[in-house]
Every structure is written in structure tokens, then in C-alpha cells.
C-alpha atoms as a PDB file:
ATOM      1  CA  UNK A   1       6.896-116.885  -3.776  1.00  0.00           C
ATOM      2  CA  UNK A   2       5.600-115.211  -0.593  1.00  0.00           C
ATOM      3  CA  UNK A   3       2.308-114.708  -0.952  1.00  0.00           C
ATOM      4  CA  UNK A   4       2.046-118.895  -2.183  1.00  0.00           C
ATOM      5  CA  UNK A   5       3.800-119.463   1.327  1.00  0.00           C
ATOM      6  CA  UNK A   6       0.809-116.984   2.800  1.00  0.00           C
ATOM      7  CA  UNK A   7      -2.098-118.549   1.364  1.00  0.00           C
ATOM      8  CA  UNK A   8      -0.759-122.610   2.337  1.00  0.00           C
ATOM      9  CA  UNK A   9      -0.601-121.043   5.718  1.00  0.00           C
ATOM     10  CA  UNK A  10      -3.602-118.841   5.791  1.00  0.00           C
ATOM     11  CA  UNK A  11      -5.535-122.001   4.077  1.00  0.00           C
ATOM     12  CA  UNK A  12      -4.550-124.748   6.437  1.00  0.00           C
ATOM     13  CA  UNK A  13      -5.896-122.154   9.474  1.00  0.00           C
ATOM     14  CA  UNK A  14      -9.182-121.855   7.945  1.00  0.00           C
ATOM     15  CA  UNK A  15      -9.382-125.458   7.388  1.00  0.00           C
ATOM     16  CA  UNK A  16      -8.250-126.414  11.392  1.00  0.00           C
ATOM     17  CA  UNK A  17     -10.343-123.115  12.467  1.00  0.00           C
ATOM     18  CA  UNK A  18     -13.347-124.883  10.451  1.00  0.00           C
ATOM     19  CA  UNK A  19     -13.150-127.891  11.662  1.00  0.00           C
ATOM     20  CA  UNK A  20     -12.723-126.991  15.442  1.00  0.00           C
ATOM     21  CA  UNK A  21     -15.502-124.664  15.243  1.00  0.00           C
ATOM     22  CA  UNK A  22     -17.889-127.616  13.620  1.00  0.00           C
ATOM     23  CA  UNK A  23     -17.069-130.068  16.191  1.00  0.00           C
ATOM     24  CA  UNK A  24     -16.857-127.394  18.939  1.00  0.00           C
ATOM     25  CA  UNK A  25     -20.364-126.954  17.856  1.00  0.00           C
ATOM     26  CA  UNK A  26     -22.418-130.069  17.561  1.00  0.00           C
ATOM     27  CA  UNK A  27     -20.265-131.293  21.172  1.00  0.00           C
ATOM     28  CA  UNK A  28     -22.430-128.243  22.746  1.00  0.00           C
ATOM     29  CA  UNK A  29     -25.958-129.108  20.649  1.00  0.00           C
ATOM     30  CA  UNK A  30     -24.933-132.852  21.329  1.00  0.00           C
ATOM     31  CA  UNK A  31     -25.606-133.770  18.108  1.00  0.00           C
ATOM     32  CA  UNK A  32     -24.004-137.247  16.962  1.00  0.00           C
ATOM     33  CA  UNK A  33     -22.833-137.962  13.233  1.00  0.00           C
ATOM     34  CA  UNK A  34     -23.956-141.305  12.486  1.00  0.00           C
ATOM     35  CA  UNK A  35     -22.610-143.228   9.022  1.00  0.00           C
ATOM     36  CA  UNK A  36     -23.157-146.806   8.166  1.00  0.00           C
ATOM     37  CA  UNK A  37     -19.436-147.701   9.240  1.00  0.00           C
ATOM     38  CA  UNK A  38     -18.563-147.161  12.633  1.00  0.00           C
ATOM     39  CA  UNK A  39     -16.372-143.610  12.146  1.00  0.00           C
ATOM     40  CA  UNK A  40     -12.505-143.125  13.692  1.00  0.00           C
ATOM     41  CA  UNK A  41     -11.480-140.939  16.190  1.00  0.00           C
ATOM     42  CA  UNK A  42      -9.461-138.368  13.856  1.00  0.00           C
ATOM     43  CA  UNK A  43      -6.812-136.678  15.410  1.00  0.00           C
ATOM     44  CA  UNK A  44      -6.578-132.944  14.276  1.00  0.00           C
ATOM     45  CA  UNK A  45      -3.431-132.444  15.417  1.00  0.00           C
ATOM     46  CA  UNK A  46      -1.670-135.198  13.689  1.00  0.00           C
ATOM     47  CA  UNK A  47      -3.616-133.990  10.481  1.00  0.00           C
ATOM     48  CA  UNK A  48      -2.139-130.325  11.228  1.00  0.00           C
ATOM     49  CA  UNK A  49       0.944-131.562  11.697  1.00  0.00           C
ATOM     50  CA  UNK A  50       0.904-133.366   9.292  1.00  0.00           C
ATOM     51  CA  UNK A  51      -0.484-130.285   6.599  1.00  0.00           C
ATOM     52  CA  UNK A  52       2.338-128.331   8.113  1.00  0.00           C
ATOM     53  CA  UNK A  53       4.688-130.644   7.373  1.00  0.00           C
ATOM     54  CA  UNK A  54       3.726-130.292   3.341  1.00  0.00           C
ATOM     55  CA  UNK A  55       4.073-126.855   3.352  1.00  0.00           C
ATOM     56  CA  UNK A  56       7.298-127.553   4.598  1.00  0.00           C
ATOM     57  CA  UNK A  57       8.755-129.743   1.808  1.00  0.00           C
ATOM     58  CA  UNK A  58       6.835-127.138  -0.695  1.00  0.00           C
ATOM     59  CA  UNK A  59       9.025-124.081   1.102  1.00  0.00           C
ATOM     60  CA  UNK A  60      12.024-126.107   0.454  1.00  0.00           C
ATOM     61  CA  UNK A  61      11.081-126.843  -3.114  1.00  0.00           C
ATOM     62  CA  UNK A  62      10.666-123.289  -4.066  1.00  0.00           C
ATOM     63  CA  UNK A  63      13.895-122.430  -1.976  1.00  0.00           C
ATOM     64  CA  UNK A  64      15.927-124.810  -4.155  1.00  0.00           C
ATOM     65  CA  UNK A  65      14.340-123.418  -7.193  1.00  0.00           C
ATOM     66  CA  UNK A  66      15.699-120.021  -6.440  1.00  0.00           C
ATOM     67  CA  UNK A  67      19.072-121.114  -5.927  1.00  0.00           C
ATOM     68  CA  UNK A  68      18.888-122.768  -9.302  1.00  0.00           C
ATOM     69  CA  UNK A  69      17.530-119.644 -10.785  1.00  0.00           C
ATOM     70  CA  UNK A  70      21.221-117.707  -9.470  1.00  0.00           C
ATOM     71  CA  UNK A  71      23.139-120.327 -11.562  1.00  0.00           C
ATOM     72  CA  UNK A  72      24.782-119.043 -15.020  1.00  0.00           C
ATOM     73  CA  UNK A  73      22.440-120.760 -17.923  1.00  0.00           C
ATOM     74  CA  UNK A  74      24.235-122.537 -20.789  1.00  0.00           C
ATOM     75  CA  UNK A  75      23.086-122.626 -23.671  1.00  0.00           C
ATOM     76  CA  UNK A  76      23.840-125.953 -26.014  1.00  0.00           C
ATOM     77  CA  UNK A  77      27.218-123.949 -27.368  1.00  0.00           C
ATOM     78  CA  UNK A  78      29.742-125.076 -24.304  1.00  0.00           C
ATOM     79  CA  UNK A  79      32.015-122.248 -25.843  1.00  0.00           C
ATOM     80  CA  UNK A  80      29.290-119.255 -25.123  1.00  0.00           C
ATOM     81  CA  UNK A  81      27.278-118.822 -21.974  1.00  0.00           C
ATOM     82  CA  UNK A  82      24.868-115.952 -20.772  1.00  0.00           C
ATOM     83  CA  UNK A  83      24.776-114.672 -17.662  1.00  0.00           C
ATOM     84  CA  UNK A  84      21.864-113.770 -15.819  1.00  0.00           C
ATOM     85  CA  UNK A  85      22.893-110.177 -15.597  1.00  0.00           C
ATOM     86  CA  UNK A  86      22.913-109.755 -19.182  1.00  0.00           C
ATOM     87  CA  UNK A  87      26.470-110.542 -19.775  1.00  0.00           C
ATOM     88  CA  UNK A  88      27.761-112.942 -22.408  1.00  0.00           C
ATOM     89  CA  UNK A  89      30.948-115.026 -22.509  1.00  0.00           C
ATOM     90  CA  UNK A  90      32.586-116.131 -25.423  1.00  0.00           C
ATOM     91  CA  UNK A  91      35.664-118.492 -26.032  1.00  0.00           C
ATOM     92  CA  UNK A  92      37.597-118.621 -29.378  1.00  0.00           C
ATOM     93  CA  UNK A  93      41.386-118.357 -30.669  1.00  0.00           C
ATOM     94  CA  UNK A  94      43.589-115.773 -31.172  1.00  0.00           C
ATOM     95  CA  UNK A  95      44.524-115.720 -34.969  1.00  0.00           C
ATOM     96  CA  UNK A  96      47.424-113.148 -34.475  1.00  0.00           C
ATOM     97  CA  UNK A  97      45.221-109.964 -34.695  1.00  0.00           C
ATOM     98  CA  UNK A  98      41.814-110.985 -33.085  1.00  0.00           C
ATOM     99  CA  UNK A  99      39.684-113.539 -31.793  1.00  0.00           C
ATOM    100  CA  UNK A 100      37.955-115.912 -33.790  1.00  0.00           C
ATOM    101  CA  UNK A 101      35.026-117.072 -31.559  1.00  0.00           C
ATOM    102  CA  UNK A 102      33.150-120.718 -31.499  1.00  0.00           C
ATOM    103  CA  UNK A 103      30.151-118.741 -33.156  1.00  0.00           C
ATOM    104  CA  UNK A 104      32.282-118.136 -36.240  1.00  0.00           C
ATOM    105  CA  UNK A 105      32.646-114.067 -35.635  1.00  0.00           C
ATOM    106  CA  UNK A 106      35.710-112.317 -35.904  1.00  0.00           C
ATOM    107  CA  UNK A 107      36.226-109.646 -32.360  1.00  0.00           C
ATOM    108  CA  UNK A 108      38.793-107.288 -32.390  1.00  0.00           C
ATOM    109  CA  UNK A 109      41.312-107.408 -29.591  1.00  0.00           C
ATOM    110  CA  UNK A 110      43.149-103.997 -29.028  1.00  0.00           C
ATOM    111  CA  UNK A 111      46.381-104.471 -30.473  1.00  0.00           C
ATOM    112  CA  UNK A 112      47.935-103.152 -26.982  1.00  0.00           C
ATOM    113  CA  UNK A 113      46.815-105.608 -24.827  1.00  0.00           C
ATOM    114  CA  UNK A 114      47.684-108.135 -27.554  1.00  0.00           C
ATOM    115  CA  UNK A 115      51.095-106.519 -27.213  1.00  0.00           C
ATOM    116  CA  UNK A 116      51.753-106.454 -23.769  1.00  0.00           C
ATOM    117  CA  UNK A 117      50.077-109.892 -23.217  1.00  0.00           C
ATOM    118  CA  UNK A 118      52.476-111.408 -26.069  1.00  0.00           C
ATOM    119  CA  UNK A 119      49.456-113.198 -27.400  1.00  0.00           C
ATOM    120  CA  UNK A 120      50.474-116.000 -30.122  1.00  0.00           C
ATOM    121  CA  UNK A 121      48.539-117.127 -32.742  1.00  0.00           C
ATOM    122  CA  UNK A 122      46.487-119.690 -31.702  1.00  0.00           C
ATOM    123  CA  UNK A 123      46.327-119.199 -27.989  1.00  0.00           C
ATOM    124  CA  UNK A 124      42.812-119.796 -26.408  1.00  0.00           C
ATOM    125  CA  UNK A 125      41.097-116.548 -25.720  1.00  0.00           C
ATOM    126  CA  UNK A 126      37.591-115.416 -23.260  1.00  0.00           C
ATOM    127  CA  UNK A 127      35.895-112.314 -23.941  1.00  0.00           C
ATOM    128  CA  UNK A 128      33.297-110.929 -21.942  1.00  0.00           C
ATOM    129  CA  UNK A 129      31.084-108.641 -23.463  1.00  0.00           C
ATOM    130  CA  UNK A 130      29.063-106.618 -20.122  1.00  0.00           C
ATOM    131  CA  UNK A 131      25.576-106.029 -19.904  1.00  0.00           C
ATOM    132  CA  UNK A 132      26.648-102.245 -21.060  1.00  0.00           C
ATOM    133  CA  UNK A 133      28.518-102.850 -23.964  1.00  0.00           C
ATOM    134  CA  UNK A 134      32.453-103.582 -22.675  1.00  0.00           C
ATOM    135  CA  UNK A 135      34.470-106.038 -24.243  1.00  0.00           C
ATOM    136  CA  UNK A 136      36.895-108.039 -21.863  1.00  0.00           C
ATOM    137  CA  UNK A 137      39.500-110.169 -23.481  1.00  0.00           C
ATOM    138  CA  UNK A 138      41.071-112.522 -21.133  1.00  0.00           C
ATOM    139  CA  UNK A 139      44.008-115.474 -22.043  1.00  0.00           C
ATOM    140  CA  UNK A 140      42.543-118.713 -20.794  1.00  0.00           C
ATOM    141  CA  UNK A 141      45.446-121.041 -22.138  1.00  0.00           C
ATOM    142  CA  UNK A 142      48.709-120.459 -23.999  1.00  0.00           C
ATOM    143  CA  UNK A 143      49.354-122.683 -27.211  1.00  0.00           C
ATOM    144  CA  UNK A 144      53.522-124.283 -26.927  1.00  0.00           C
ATOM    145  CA  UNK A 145      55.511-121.594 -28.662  1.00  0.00           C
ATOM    146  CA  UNK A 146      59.492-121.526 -29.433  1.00  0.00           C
ATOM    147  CA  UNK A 147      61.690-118.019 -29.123  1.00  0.00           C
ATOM    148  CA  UNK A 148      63.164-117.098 -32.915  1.00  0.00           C
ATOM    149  CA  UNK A 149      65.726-114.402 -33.461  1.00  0.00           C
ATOM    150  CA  UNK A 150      64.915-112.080 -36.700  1.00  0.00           C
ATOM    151  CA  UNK A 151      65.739-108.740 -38.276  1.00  0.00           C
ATOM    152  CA  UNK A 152      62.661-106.357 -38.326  1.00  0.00           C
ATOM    153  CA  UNK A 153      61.351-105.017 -41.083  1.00  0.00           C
ATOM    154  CA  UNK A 154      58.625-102.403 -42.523  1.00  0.00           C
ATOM    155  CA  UNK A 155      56.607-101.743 -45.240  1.00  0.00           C
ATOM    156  CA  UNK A 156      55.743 -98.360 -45.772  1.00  0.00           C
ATOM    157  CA  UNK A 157      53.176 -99.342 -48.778  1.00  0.00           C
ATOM    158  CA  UNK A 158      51.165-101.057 -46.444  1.00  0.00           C
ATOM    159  CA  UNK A 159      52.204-100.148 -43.073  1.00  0.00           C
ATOM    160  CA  UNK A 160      52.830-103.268 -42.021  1.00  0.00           C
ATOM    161  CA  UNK A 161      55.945-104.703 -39.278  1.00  0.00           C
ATOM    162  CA  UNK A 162      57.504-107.798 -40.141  1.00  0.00           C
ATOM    163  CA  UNK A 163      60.248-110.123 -38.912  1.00  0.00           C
ATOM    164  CA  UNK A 164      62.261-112.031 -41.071  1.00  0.00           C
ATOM    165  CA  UNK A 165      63.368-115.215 -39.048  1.00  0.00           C
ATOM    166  CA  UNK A 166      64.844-118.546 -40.363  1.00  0.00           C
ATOM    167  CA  UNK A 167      63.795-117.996 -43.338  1.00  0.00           C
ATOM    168  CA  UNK A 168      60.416-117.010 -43.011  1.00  0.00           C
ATOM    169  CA  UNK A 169      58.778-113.524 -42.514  1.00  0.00           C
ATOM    170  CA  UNK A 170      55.946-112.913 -39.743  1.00  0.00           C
ATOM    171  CA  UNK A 171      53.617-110.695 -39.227  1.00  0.00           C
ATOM    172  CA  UNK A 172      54.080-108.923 -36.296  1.00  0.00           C
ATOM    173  CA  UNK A 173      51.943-105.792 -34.581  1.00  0.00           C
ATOM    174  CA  UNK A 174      52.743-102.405 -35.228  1.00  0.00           C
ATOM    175  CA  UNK A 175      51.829-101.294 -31.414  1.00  0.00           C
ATOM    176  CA  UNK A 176      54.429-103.998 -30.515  1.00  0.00           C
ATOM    177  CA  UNK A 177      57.054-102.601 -32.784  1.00  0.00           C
ATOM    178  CA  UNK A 178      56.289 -99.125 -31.118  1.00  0.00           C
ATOM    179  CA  UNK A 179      56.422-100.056 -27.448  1.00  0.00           C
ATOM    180  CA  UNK A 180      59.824-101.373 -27.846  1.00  0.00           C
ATOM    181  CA  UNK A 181      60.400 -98.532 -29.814  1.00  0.00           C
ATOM    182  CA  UNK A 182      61.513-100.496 -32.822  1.00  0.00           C
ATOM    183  CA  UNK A 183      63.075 -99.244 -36.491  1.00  0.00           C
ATOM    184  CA  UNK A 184      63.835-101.460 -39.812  1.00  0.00           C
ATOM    185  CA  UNK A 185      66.589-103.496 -39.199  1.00  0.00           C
ATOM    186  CA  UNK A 186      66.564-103.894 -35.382  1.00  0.00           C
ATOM    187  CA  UNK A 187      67.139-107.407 -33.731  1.00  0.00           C
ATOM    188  CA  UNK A 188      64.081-108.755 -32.943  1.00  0.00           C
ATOM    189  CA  UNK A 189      62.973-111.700 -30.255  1.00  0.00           C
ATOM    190  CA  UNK A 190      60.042-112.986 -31.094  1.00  0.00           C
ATOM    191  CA  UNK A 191      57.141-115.924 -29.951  1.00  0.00           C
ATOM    192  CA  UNK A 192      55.641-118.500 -32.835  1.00  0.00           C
ATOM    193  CA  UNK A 193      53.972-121.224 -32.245  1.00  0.00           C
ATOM    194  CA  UNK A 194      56.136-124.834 -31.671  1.00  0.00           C
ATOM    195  CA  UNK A 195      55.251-126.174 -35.064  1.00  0.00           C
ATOM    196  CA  UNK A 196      55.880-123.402 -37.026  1.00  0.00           C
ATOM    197  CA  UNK A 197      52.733-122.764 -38.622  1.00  0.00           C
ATOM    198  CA  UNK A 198      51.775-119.206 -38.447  1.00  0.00           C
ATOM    199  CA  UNK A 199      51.579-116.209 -40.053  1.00  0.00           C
ATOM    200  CA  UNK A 200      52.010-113.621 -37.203  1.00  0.00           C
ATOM    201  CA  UNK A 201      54.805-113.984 -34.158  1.00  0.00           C
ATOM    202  CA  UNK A 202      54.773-112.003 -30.927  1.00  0.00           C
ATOM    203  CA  UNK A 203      57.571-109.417 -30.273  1.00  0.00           C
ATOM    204  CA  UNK A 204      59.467-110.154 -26.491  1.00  0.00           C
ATOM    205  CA  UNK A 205      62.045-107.917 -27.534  1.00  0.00           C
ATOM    206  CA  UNK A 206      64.118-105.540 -29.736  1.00  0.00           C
ATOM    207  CA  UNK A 207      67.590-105.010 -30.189  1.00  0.00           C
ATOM    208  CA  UNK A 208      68.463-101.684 -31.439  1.00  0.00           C
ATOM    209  CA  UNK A 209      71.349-101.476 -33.737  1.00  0.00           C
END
């Protein structure tokens, strides 16, 4: 962008420098330009002025085309964007073990921060995947949810922590079961979504018996 800046300026000197020089020199041989019209006085330094005054308005062009060039760029997805520092951003819903993005992939969310964030199914997710390879996971909006009260459970075949509630049995995290230090047939108070319609719940708390 500099050097078009240099060679407006450097161009509209050689052009005044020119002219002056021409006129500077037939003034001293007195020679007269004659043309069929009678000619105008032209006024070099409105012309200059005016010259300037274009490269001007092309200096701001090219200065709002930079800032432009800082912005994020979207592409037609509204739920994924790419940075211009080689970082993406994704948005998609938590399903109760990951996040299911808008591009139809499946991204793992470690089952800590799941934990700790009490992350229900179907809460609105953001990952962030760096220019060197880091995932972020960030919750960007919490879906209604409803506390139920529930007697944990395990399966040993499968390794897998439930809670029976009201008649229905949810999935829940093993890394939540262990932070609260857990065991089969605990009190459990867990997070499900308002309607009822899920597979996993979120552990708040456990009640050891």
C-alpha cells in the first residue's frame, strides 16, 4: 500500500515539475502557443490541488480497506466463522456427552468440564479450535431444566452411572459420579431438561447413604 501512495506522489511531482519547467521555458525563449481557440489561463495550483486532493480520497480508500481486512470473515454457515488468525469457531448442542456442531460433526467435550459446568443436554455450546490445535468449549446459552431427586446406580458390564428418577433412568457422567465421590445407591440431585426429553441428566449433587 506504500509504495502506491509513493508513486501518486512521486507522479503528480513529475507532472507539476514538467509542466513548470515547459512554461518556465518558452516564458524565457518568448515563444507563444497559438491554437485555433483562444487558450485559458490554467491555474497549476488549483490543478495540484486539486491532484492532491485525489490522492487523498485514494489514501482513505485503501485505509478503509485495511480496516475491513481486520474484521472476522463469515462464511455463509452463521454457526461457523474463521478467524483471520487461523482460528475457527463453531456453535452446536450439547447432546449429554459432546457437542454436536451445525456442520453435522460430533466434538468431544472433556467429561470434566462437562461436569463441573453441569452441562444439560441440549444446552447451546461454542468451541474454538486455535490456530495450534486447542479445543475451547464455551456455554453460550443454557436450555430450561427442572431439579429431579434419584437413587444412583452402576453398571459394572458397561461401566456406565445412572440415575433412576420418577420413573425414568438417565444417563449420567462417570467423572460426575466421581467428583462427588458417588457409590450405587446414593441420593442423587440431578439437572434434565424442562420437558423431560433426554437421555442424560447432570449431577448437582450426591447424598451419601
Amino acid at each position: 500500500m506504500n509504495s502506491l501512495n509513493d508513486i501518486l506522489t512521486q507522479k503528480a511531482d513529475d507532472l507539476f515539475a514538467d509542466n513548470s519547467q515547459t512554461l518556465n521555458d518558452a516564458a524565457d525563449n518568448n515563444t507563444e502557443i497559438i491554437d485555433n481557440k483562444k487558450l485559458e489561463s490554467v491555474n497549476l495550483e488549483q490543478l495540484k490541488k486539486a491532484v492532491y486532493n485525489l490522492k487523498d480520497q485514494v489514501d482513505n480508500i485503501i485505509r478503509i480497506l485495511n480496516i475491513e481486512q481486520t474484521k472476522k470473515l463469515e462464511i455463509k454457515n452463521p454457526e461457523k466463522q474463521i478467524l483471520l488468525g487461523g482460528e475457527n469457531i463453531i456453535e452446536g448442542v450439547f447432546n449429554g456427552q459432546a457437542m454436536i456442531g451445525a456442520d453435522g460433526k460430533e466434538y468431544t467435550i472433556p467429561a470434566n468440564y462437562a461436569s463441573k459446568s453441569k452441562l444439560v443436554e441440549g444446552d447451546l455450546m461454542k468451541l474454538t479450535i486455535t490456530n495450534n490445535g486447542n479445543f475451547i468449549f464455551k456455554q453460550i446459552s443454557q436450555i430450561e431444566r427442572k431439579r429431579l431427586t434419584g437413587e444412583v446406580i452402576s453398571n459394572f458390564e458397561n461401566n456406565q452411572w445412572s440415575v433412576l428418577a420418577e420413573g425414568k433412568t438417565y444417563k449420567v457422567l462417570t467423572a460426575s459420579v466421581t467428583f462427588f465421590r458417588g457409590k450405587s445407591g446414593d441420593q442423587a440431585v440431578i439437572l434434565v431438561p424442562a420437558d423431560g426429553n433426554s437421555e442424560w441428566a447432570a449431577i448437582e449433587n450426591i447424598i451419601s447413604t
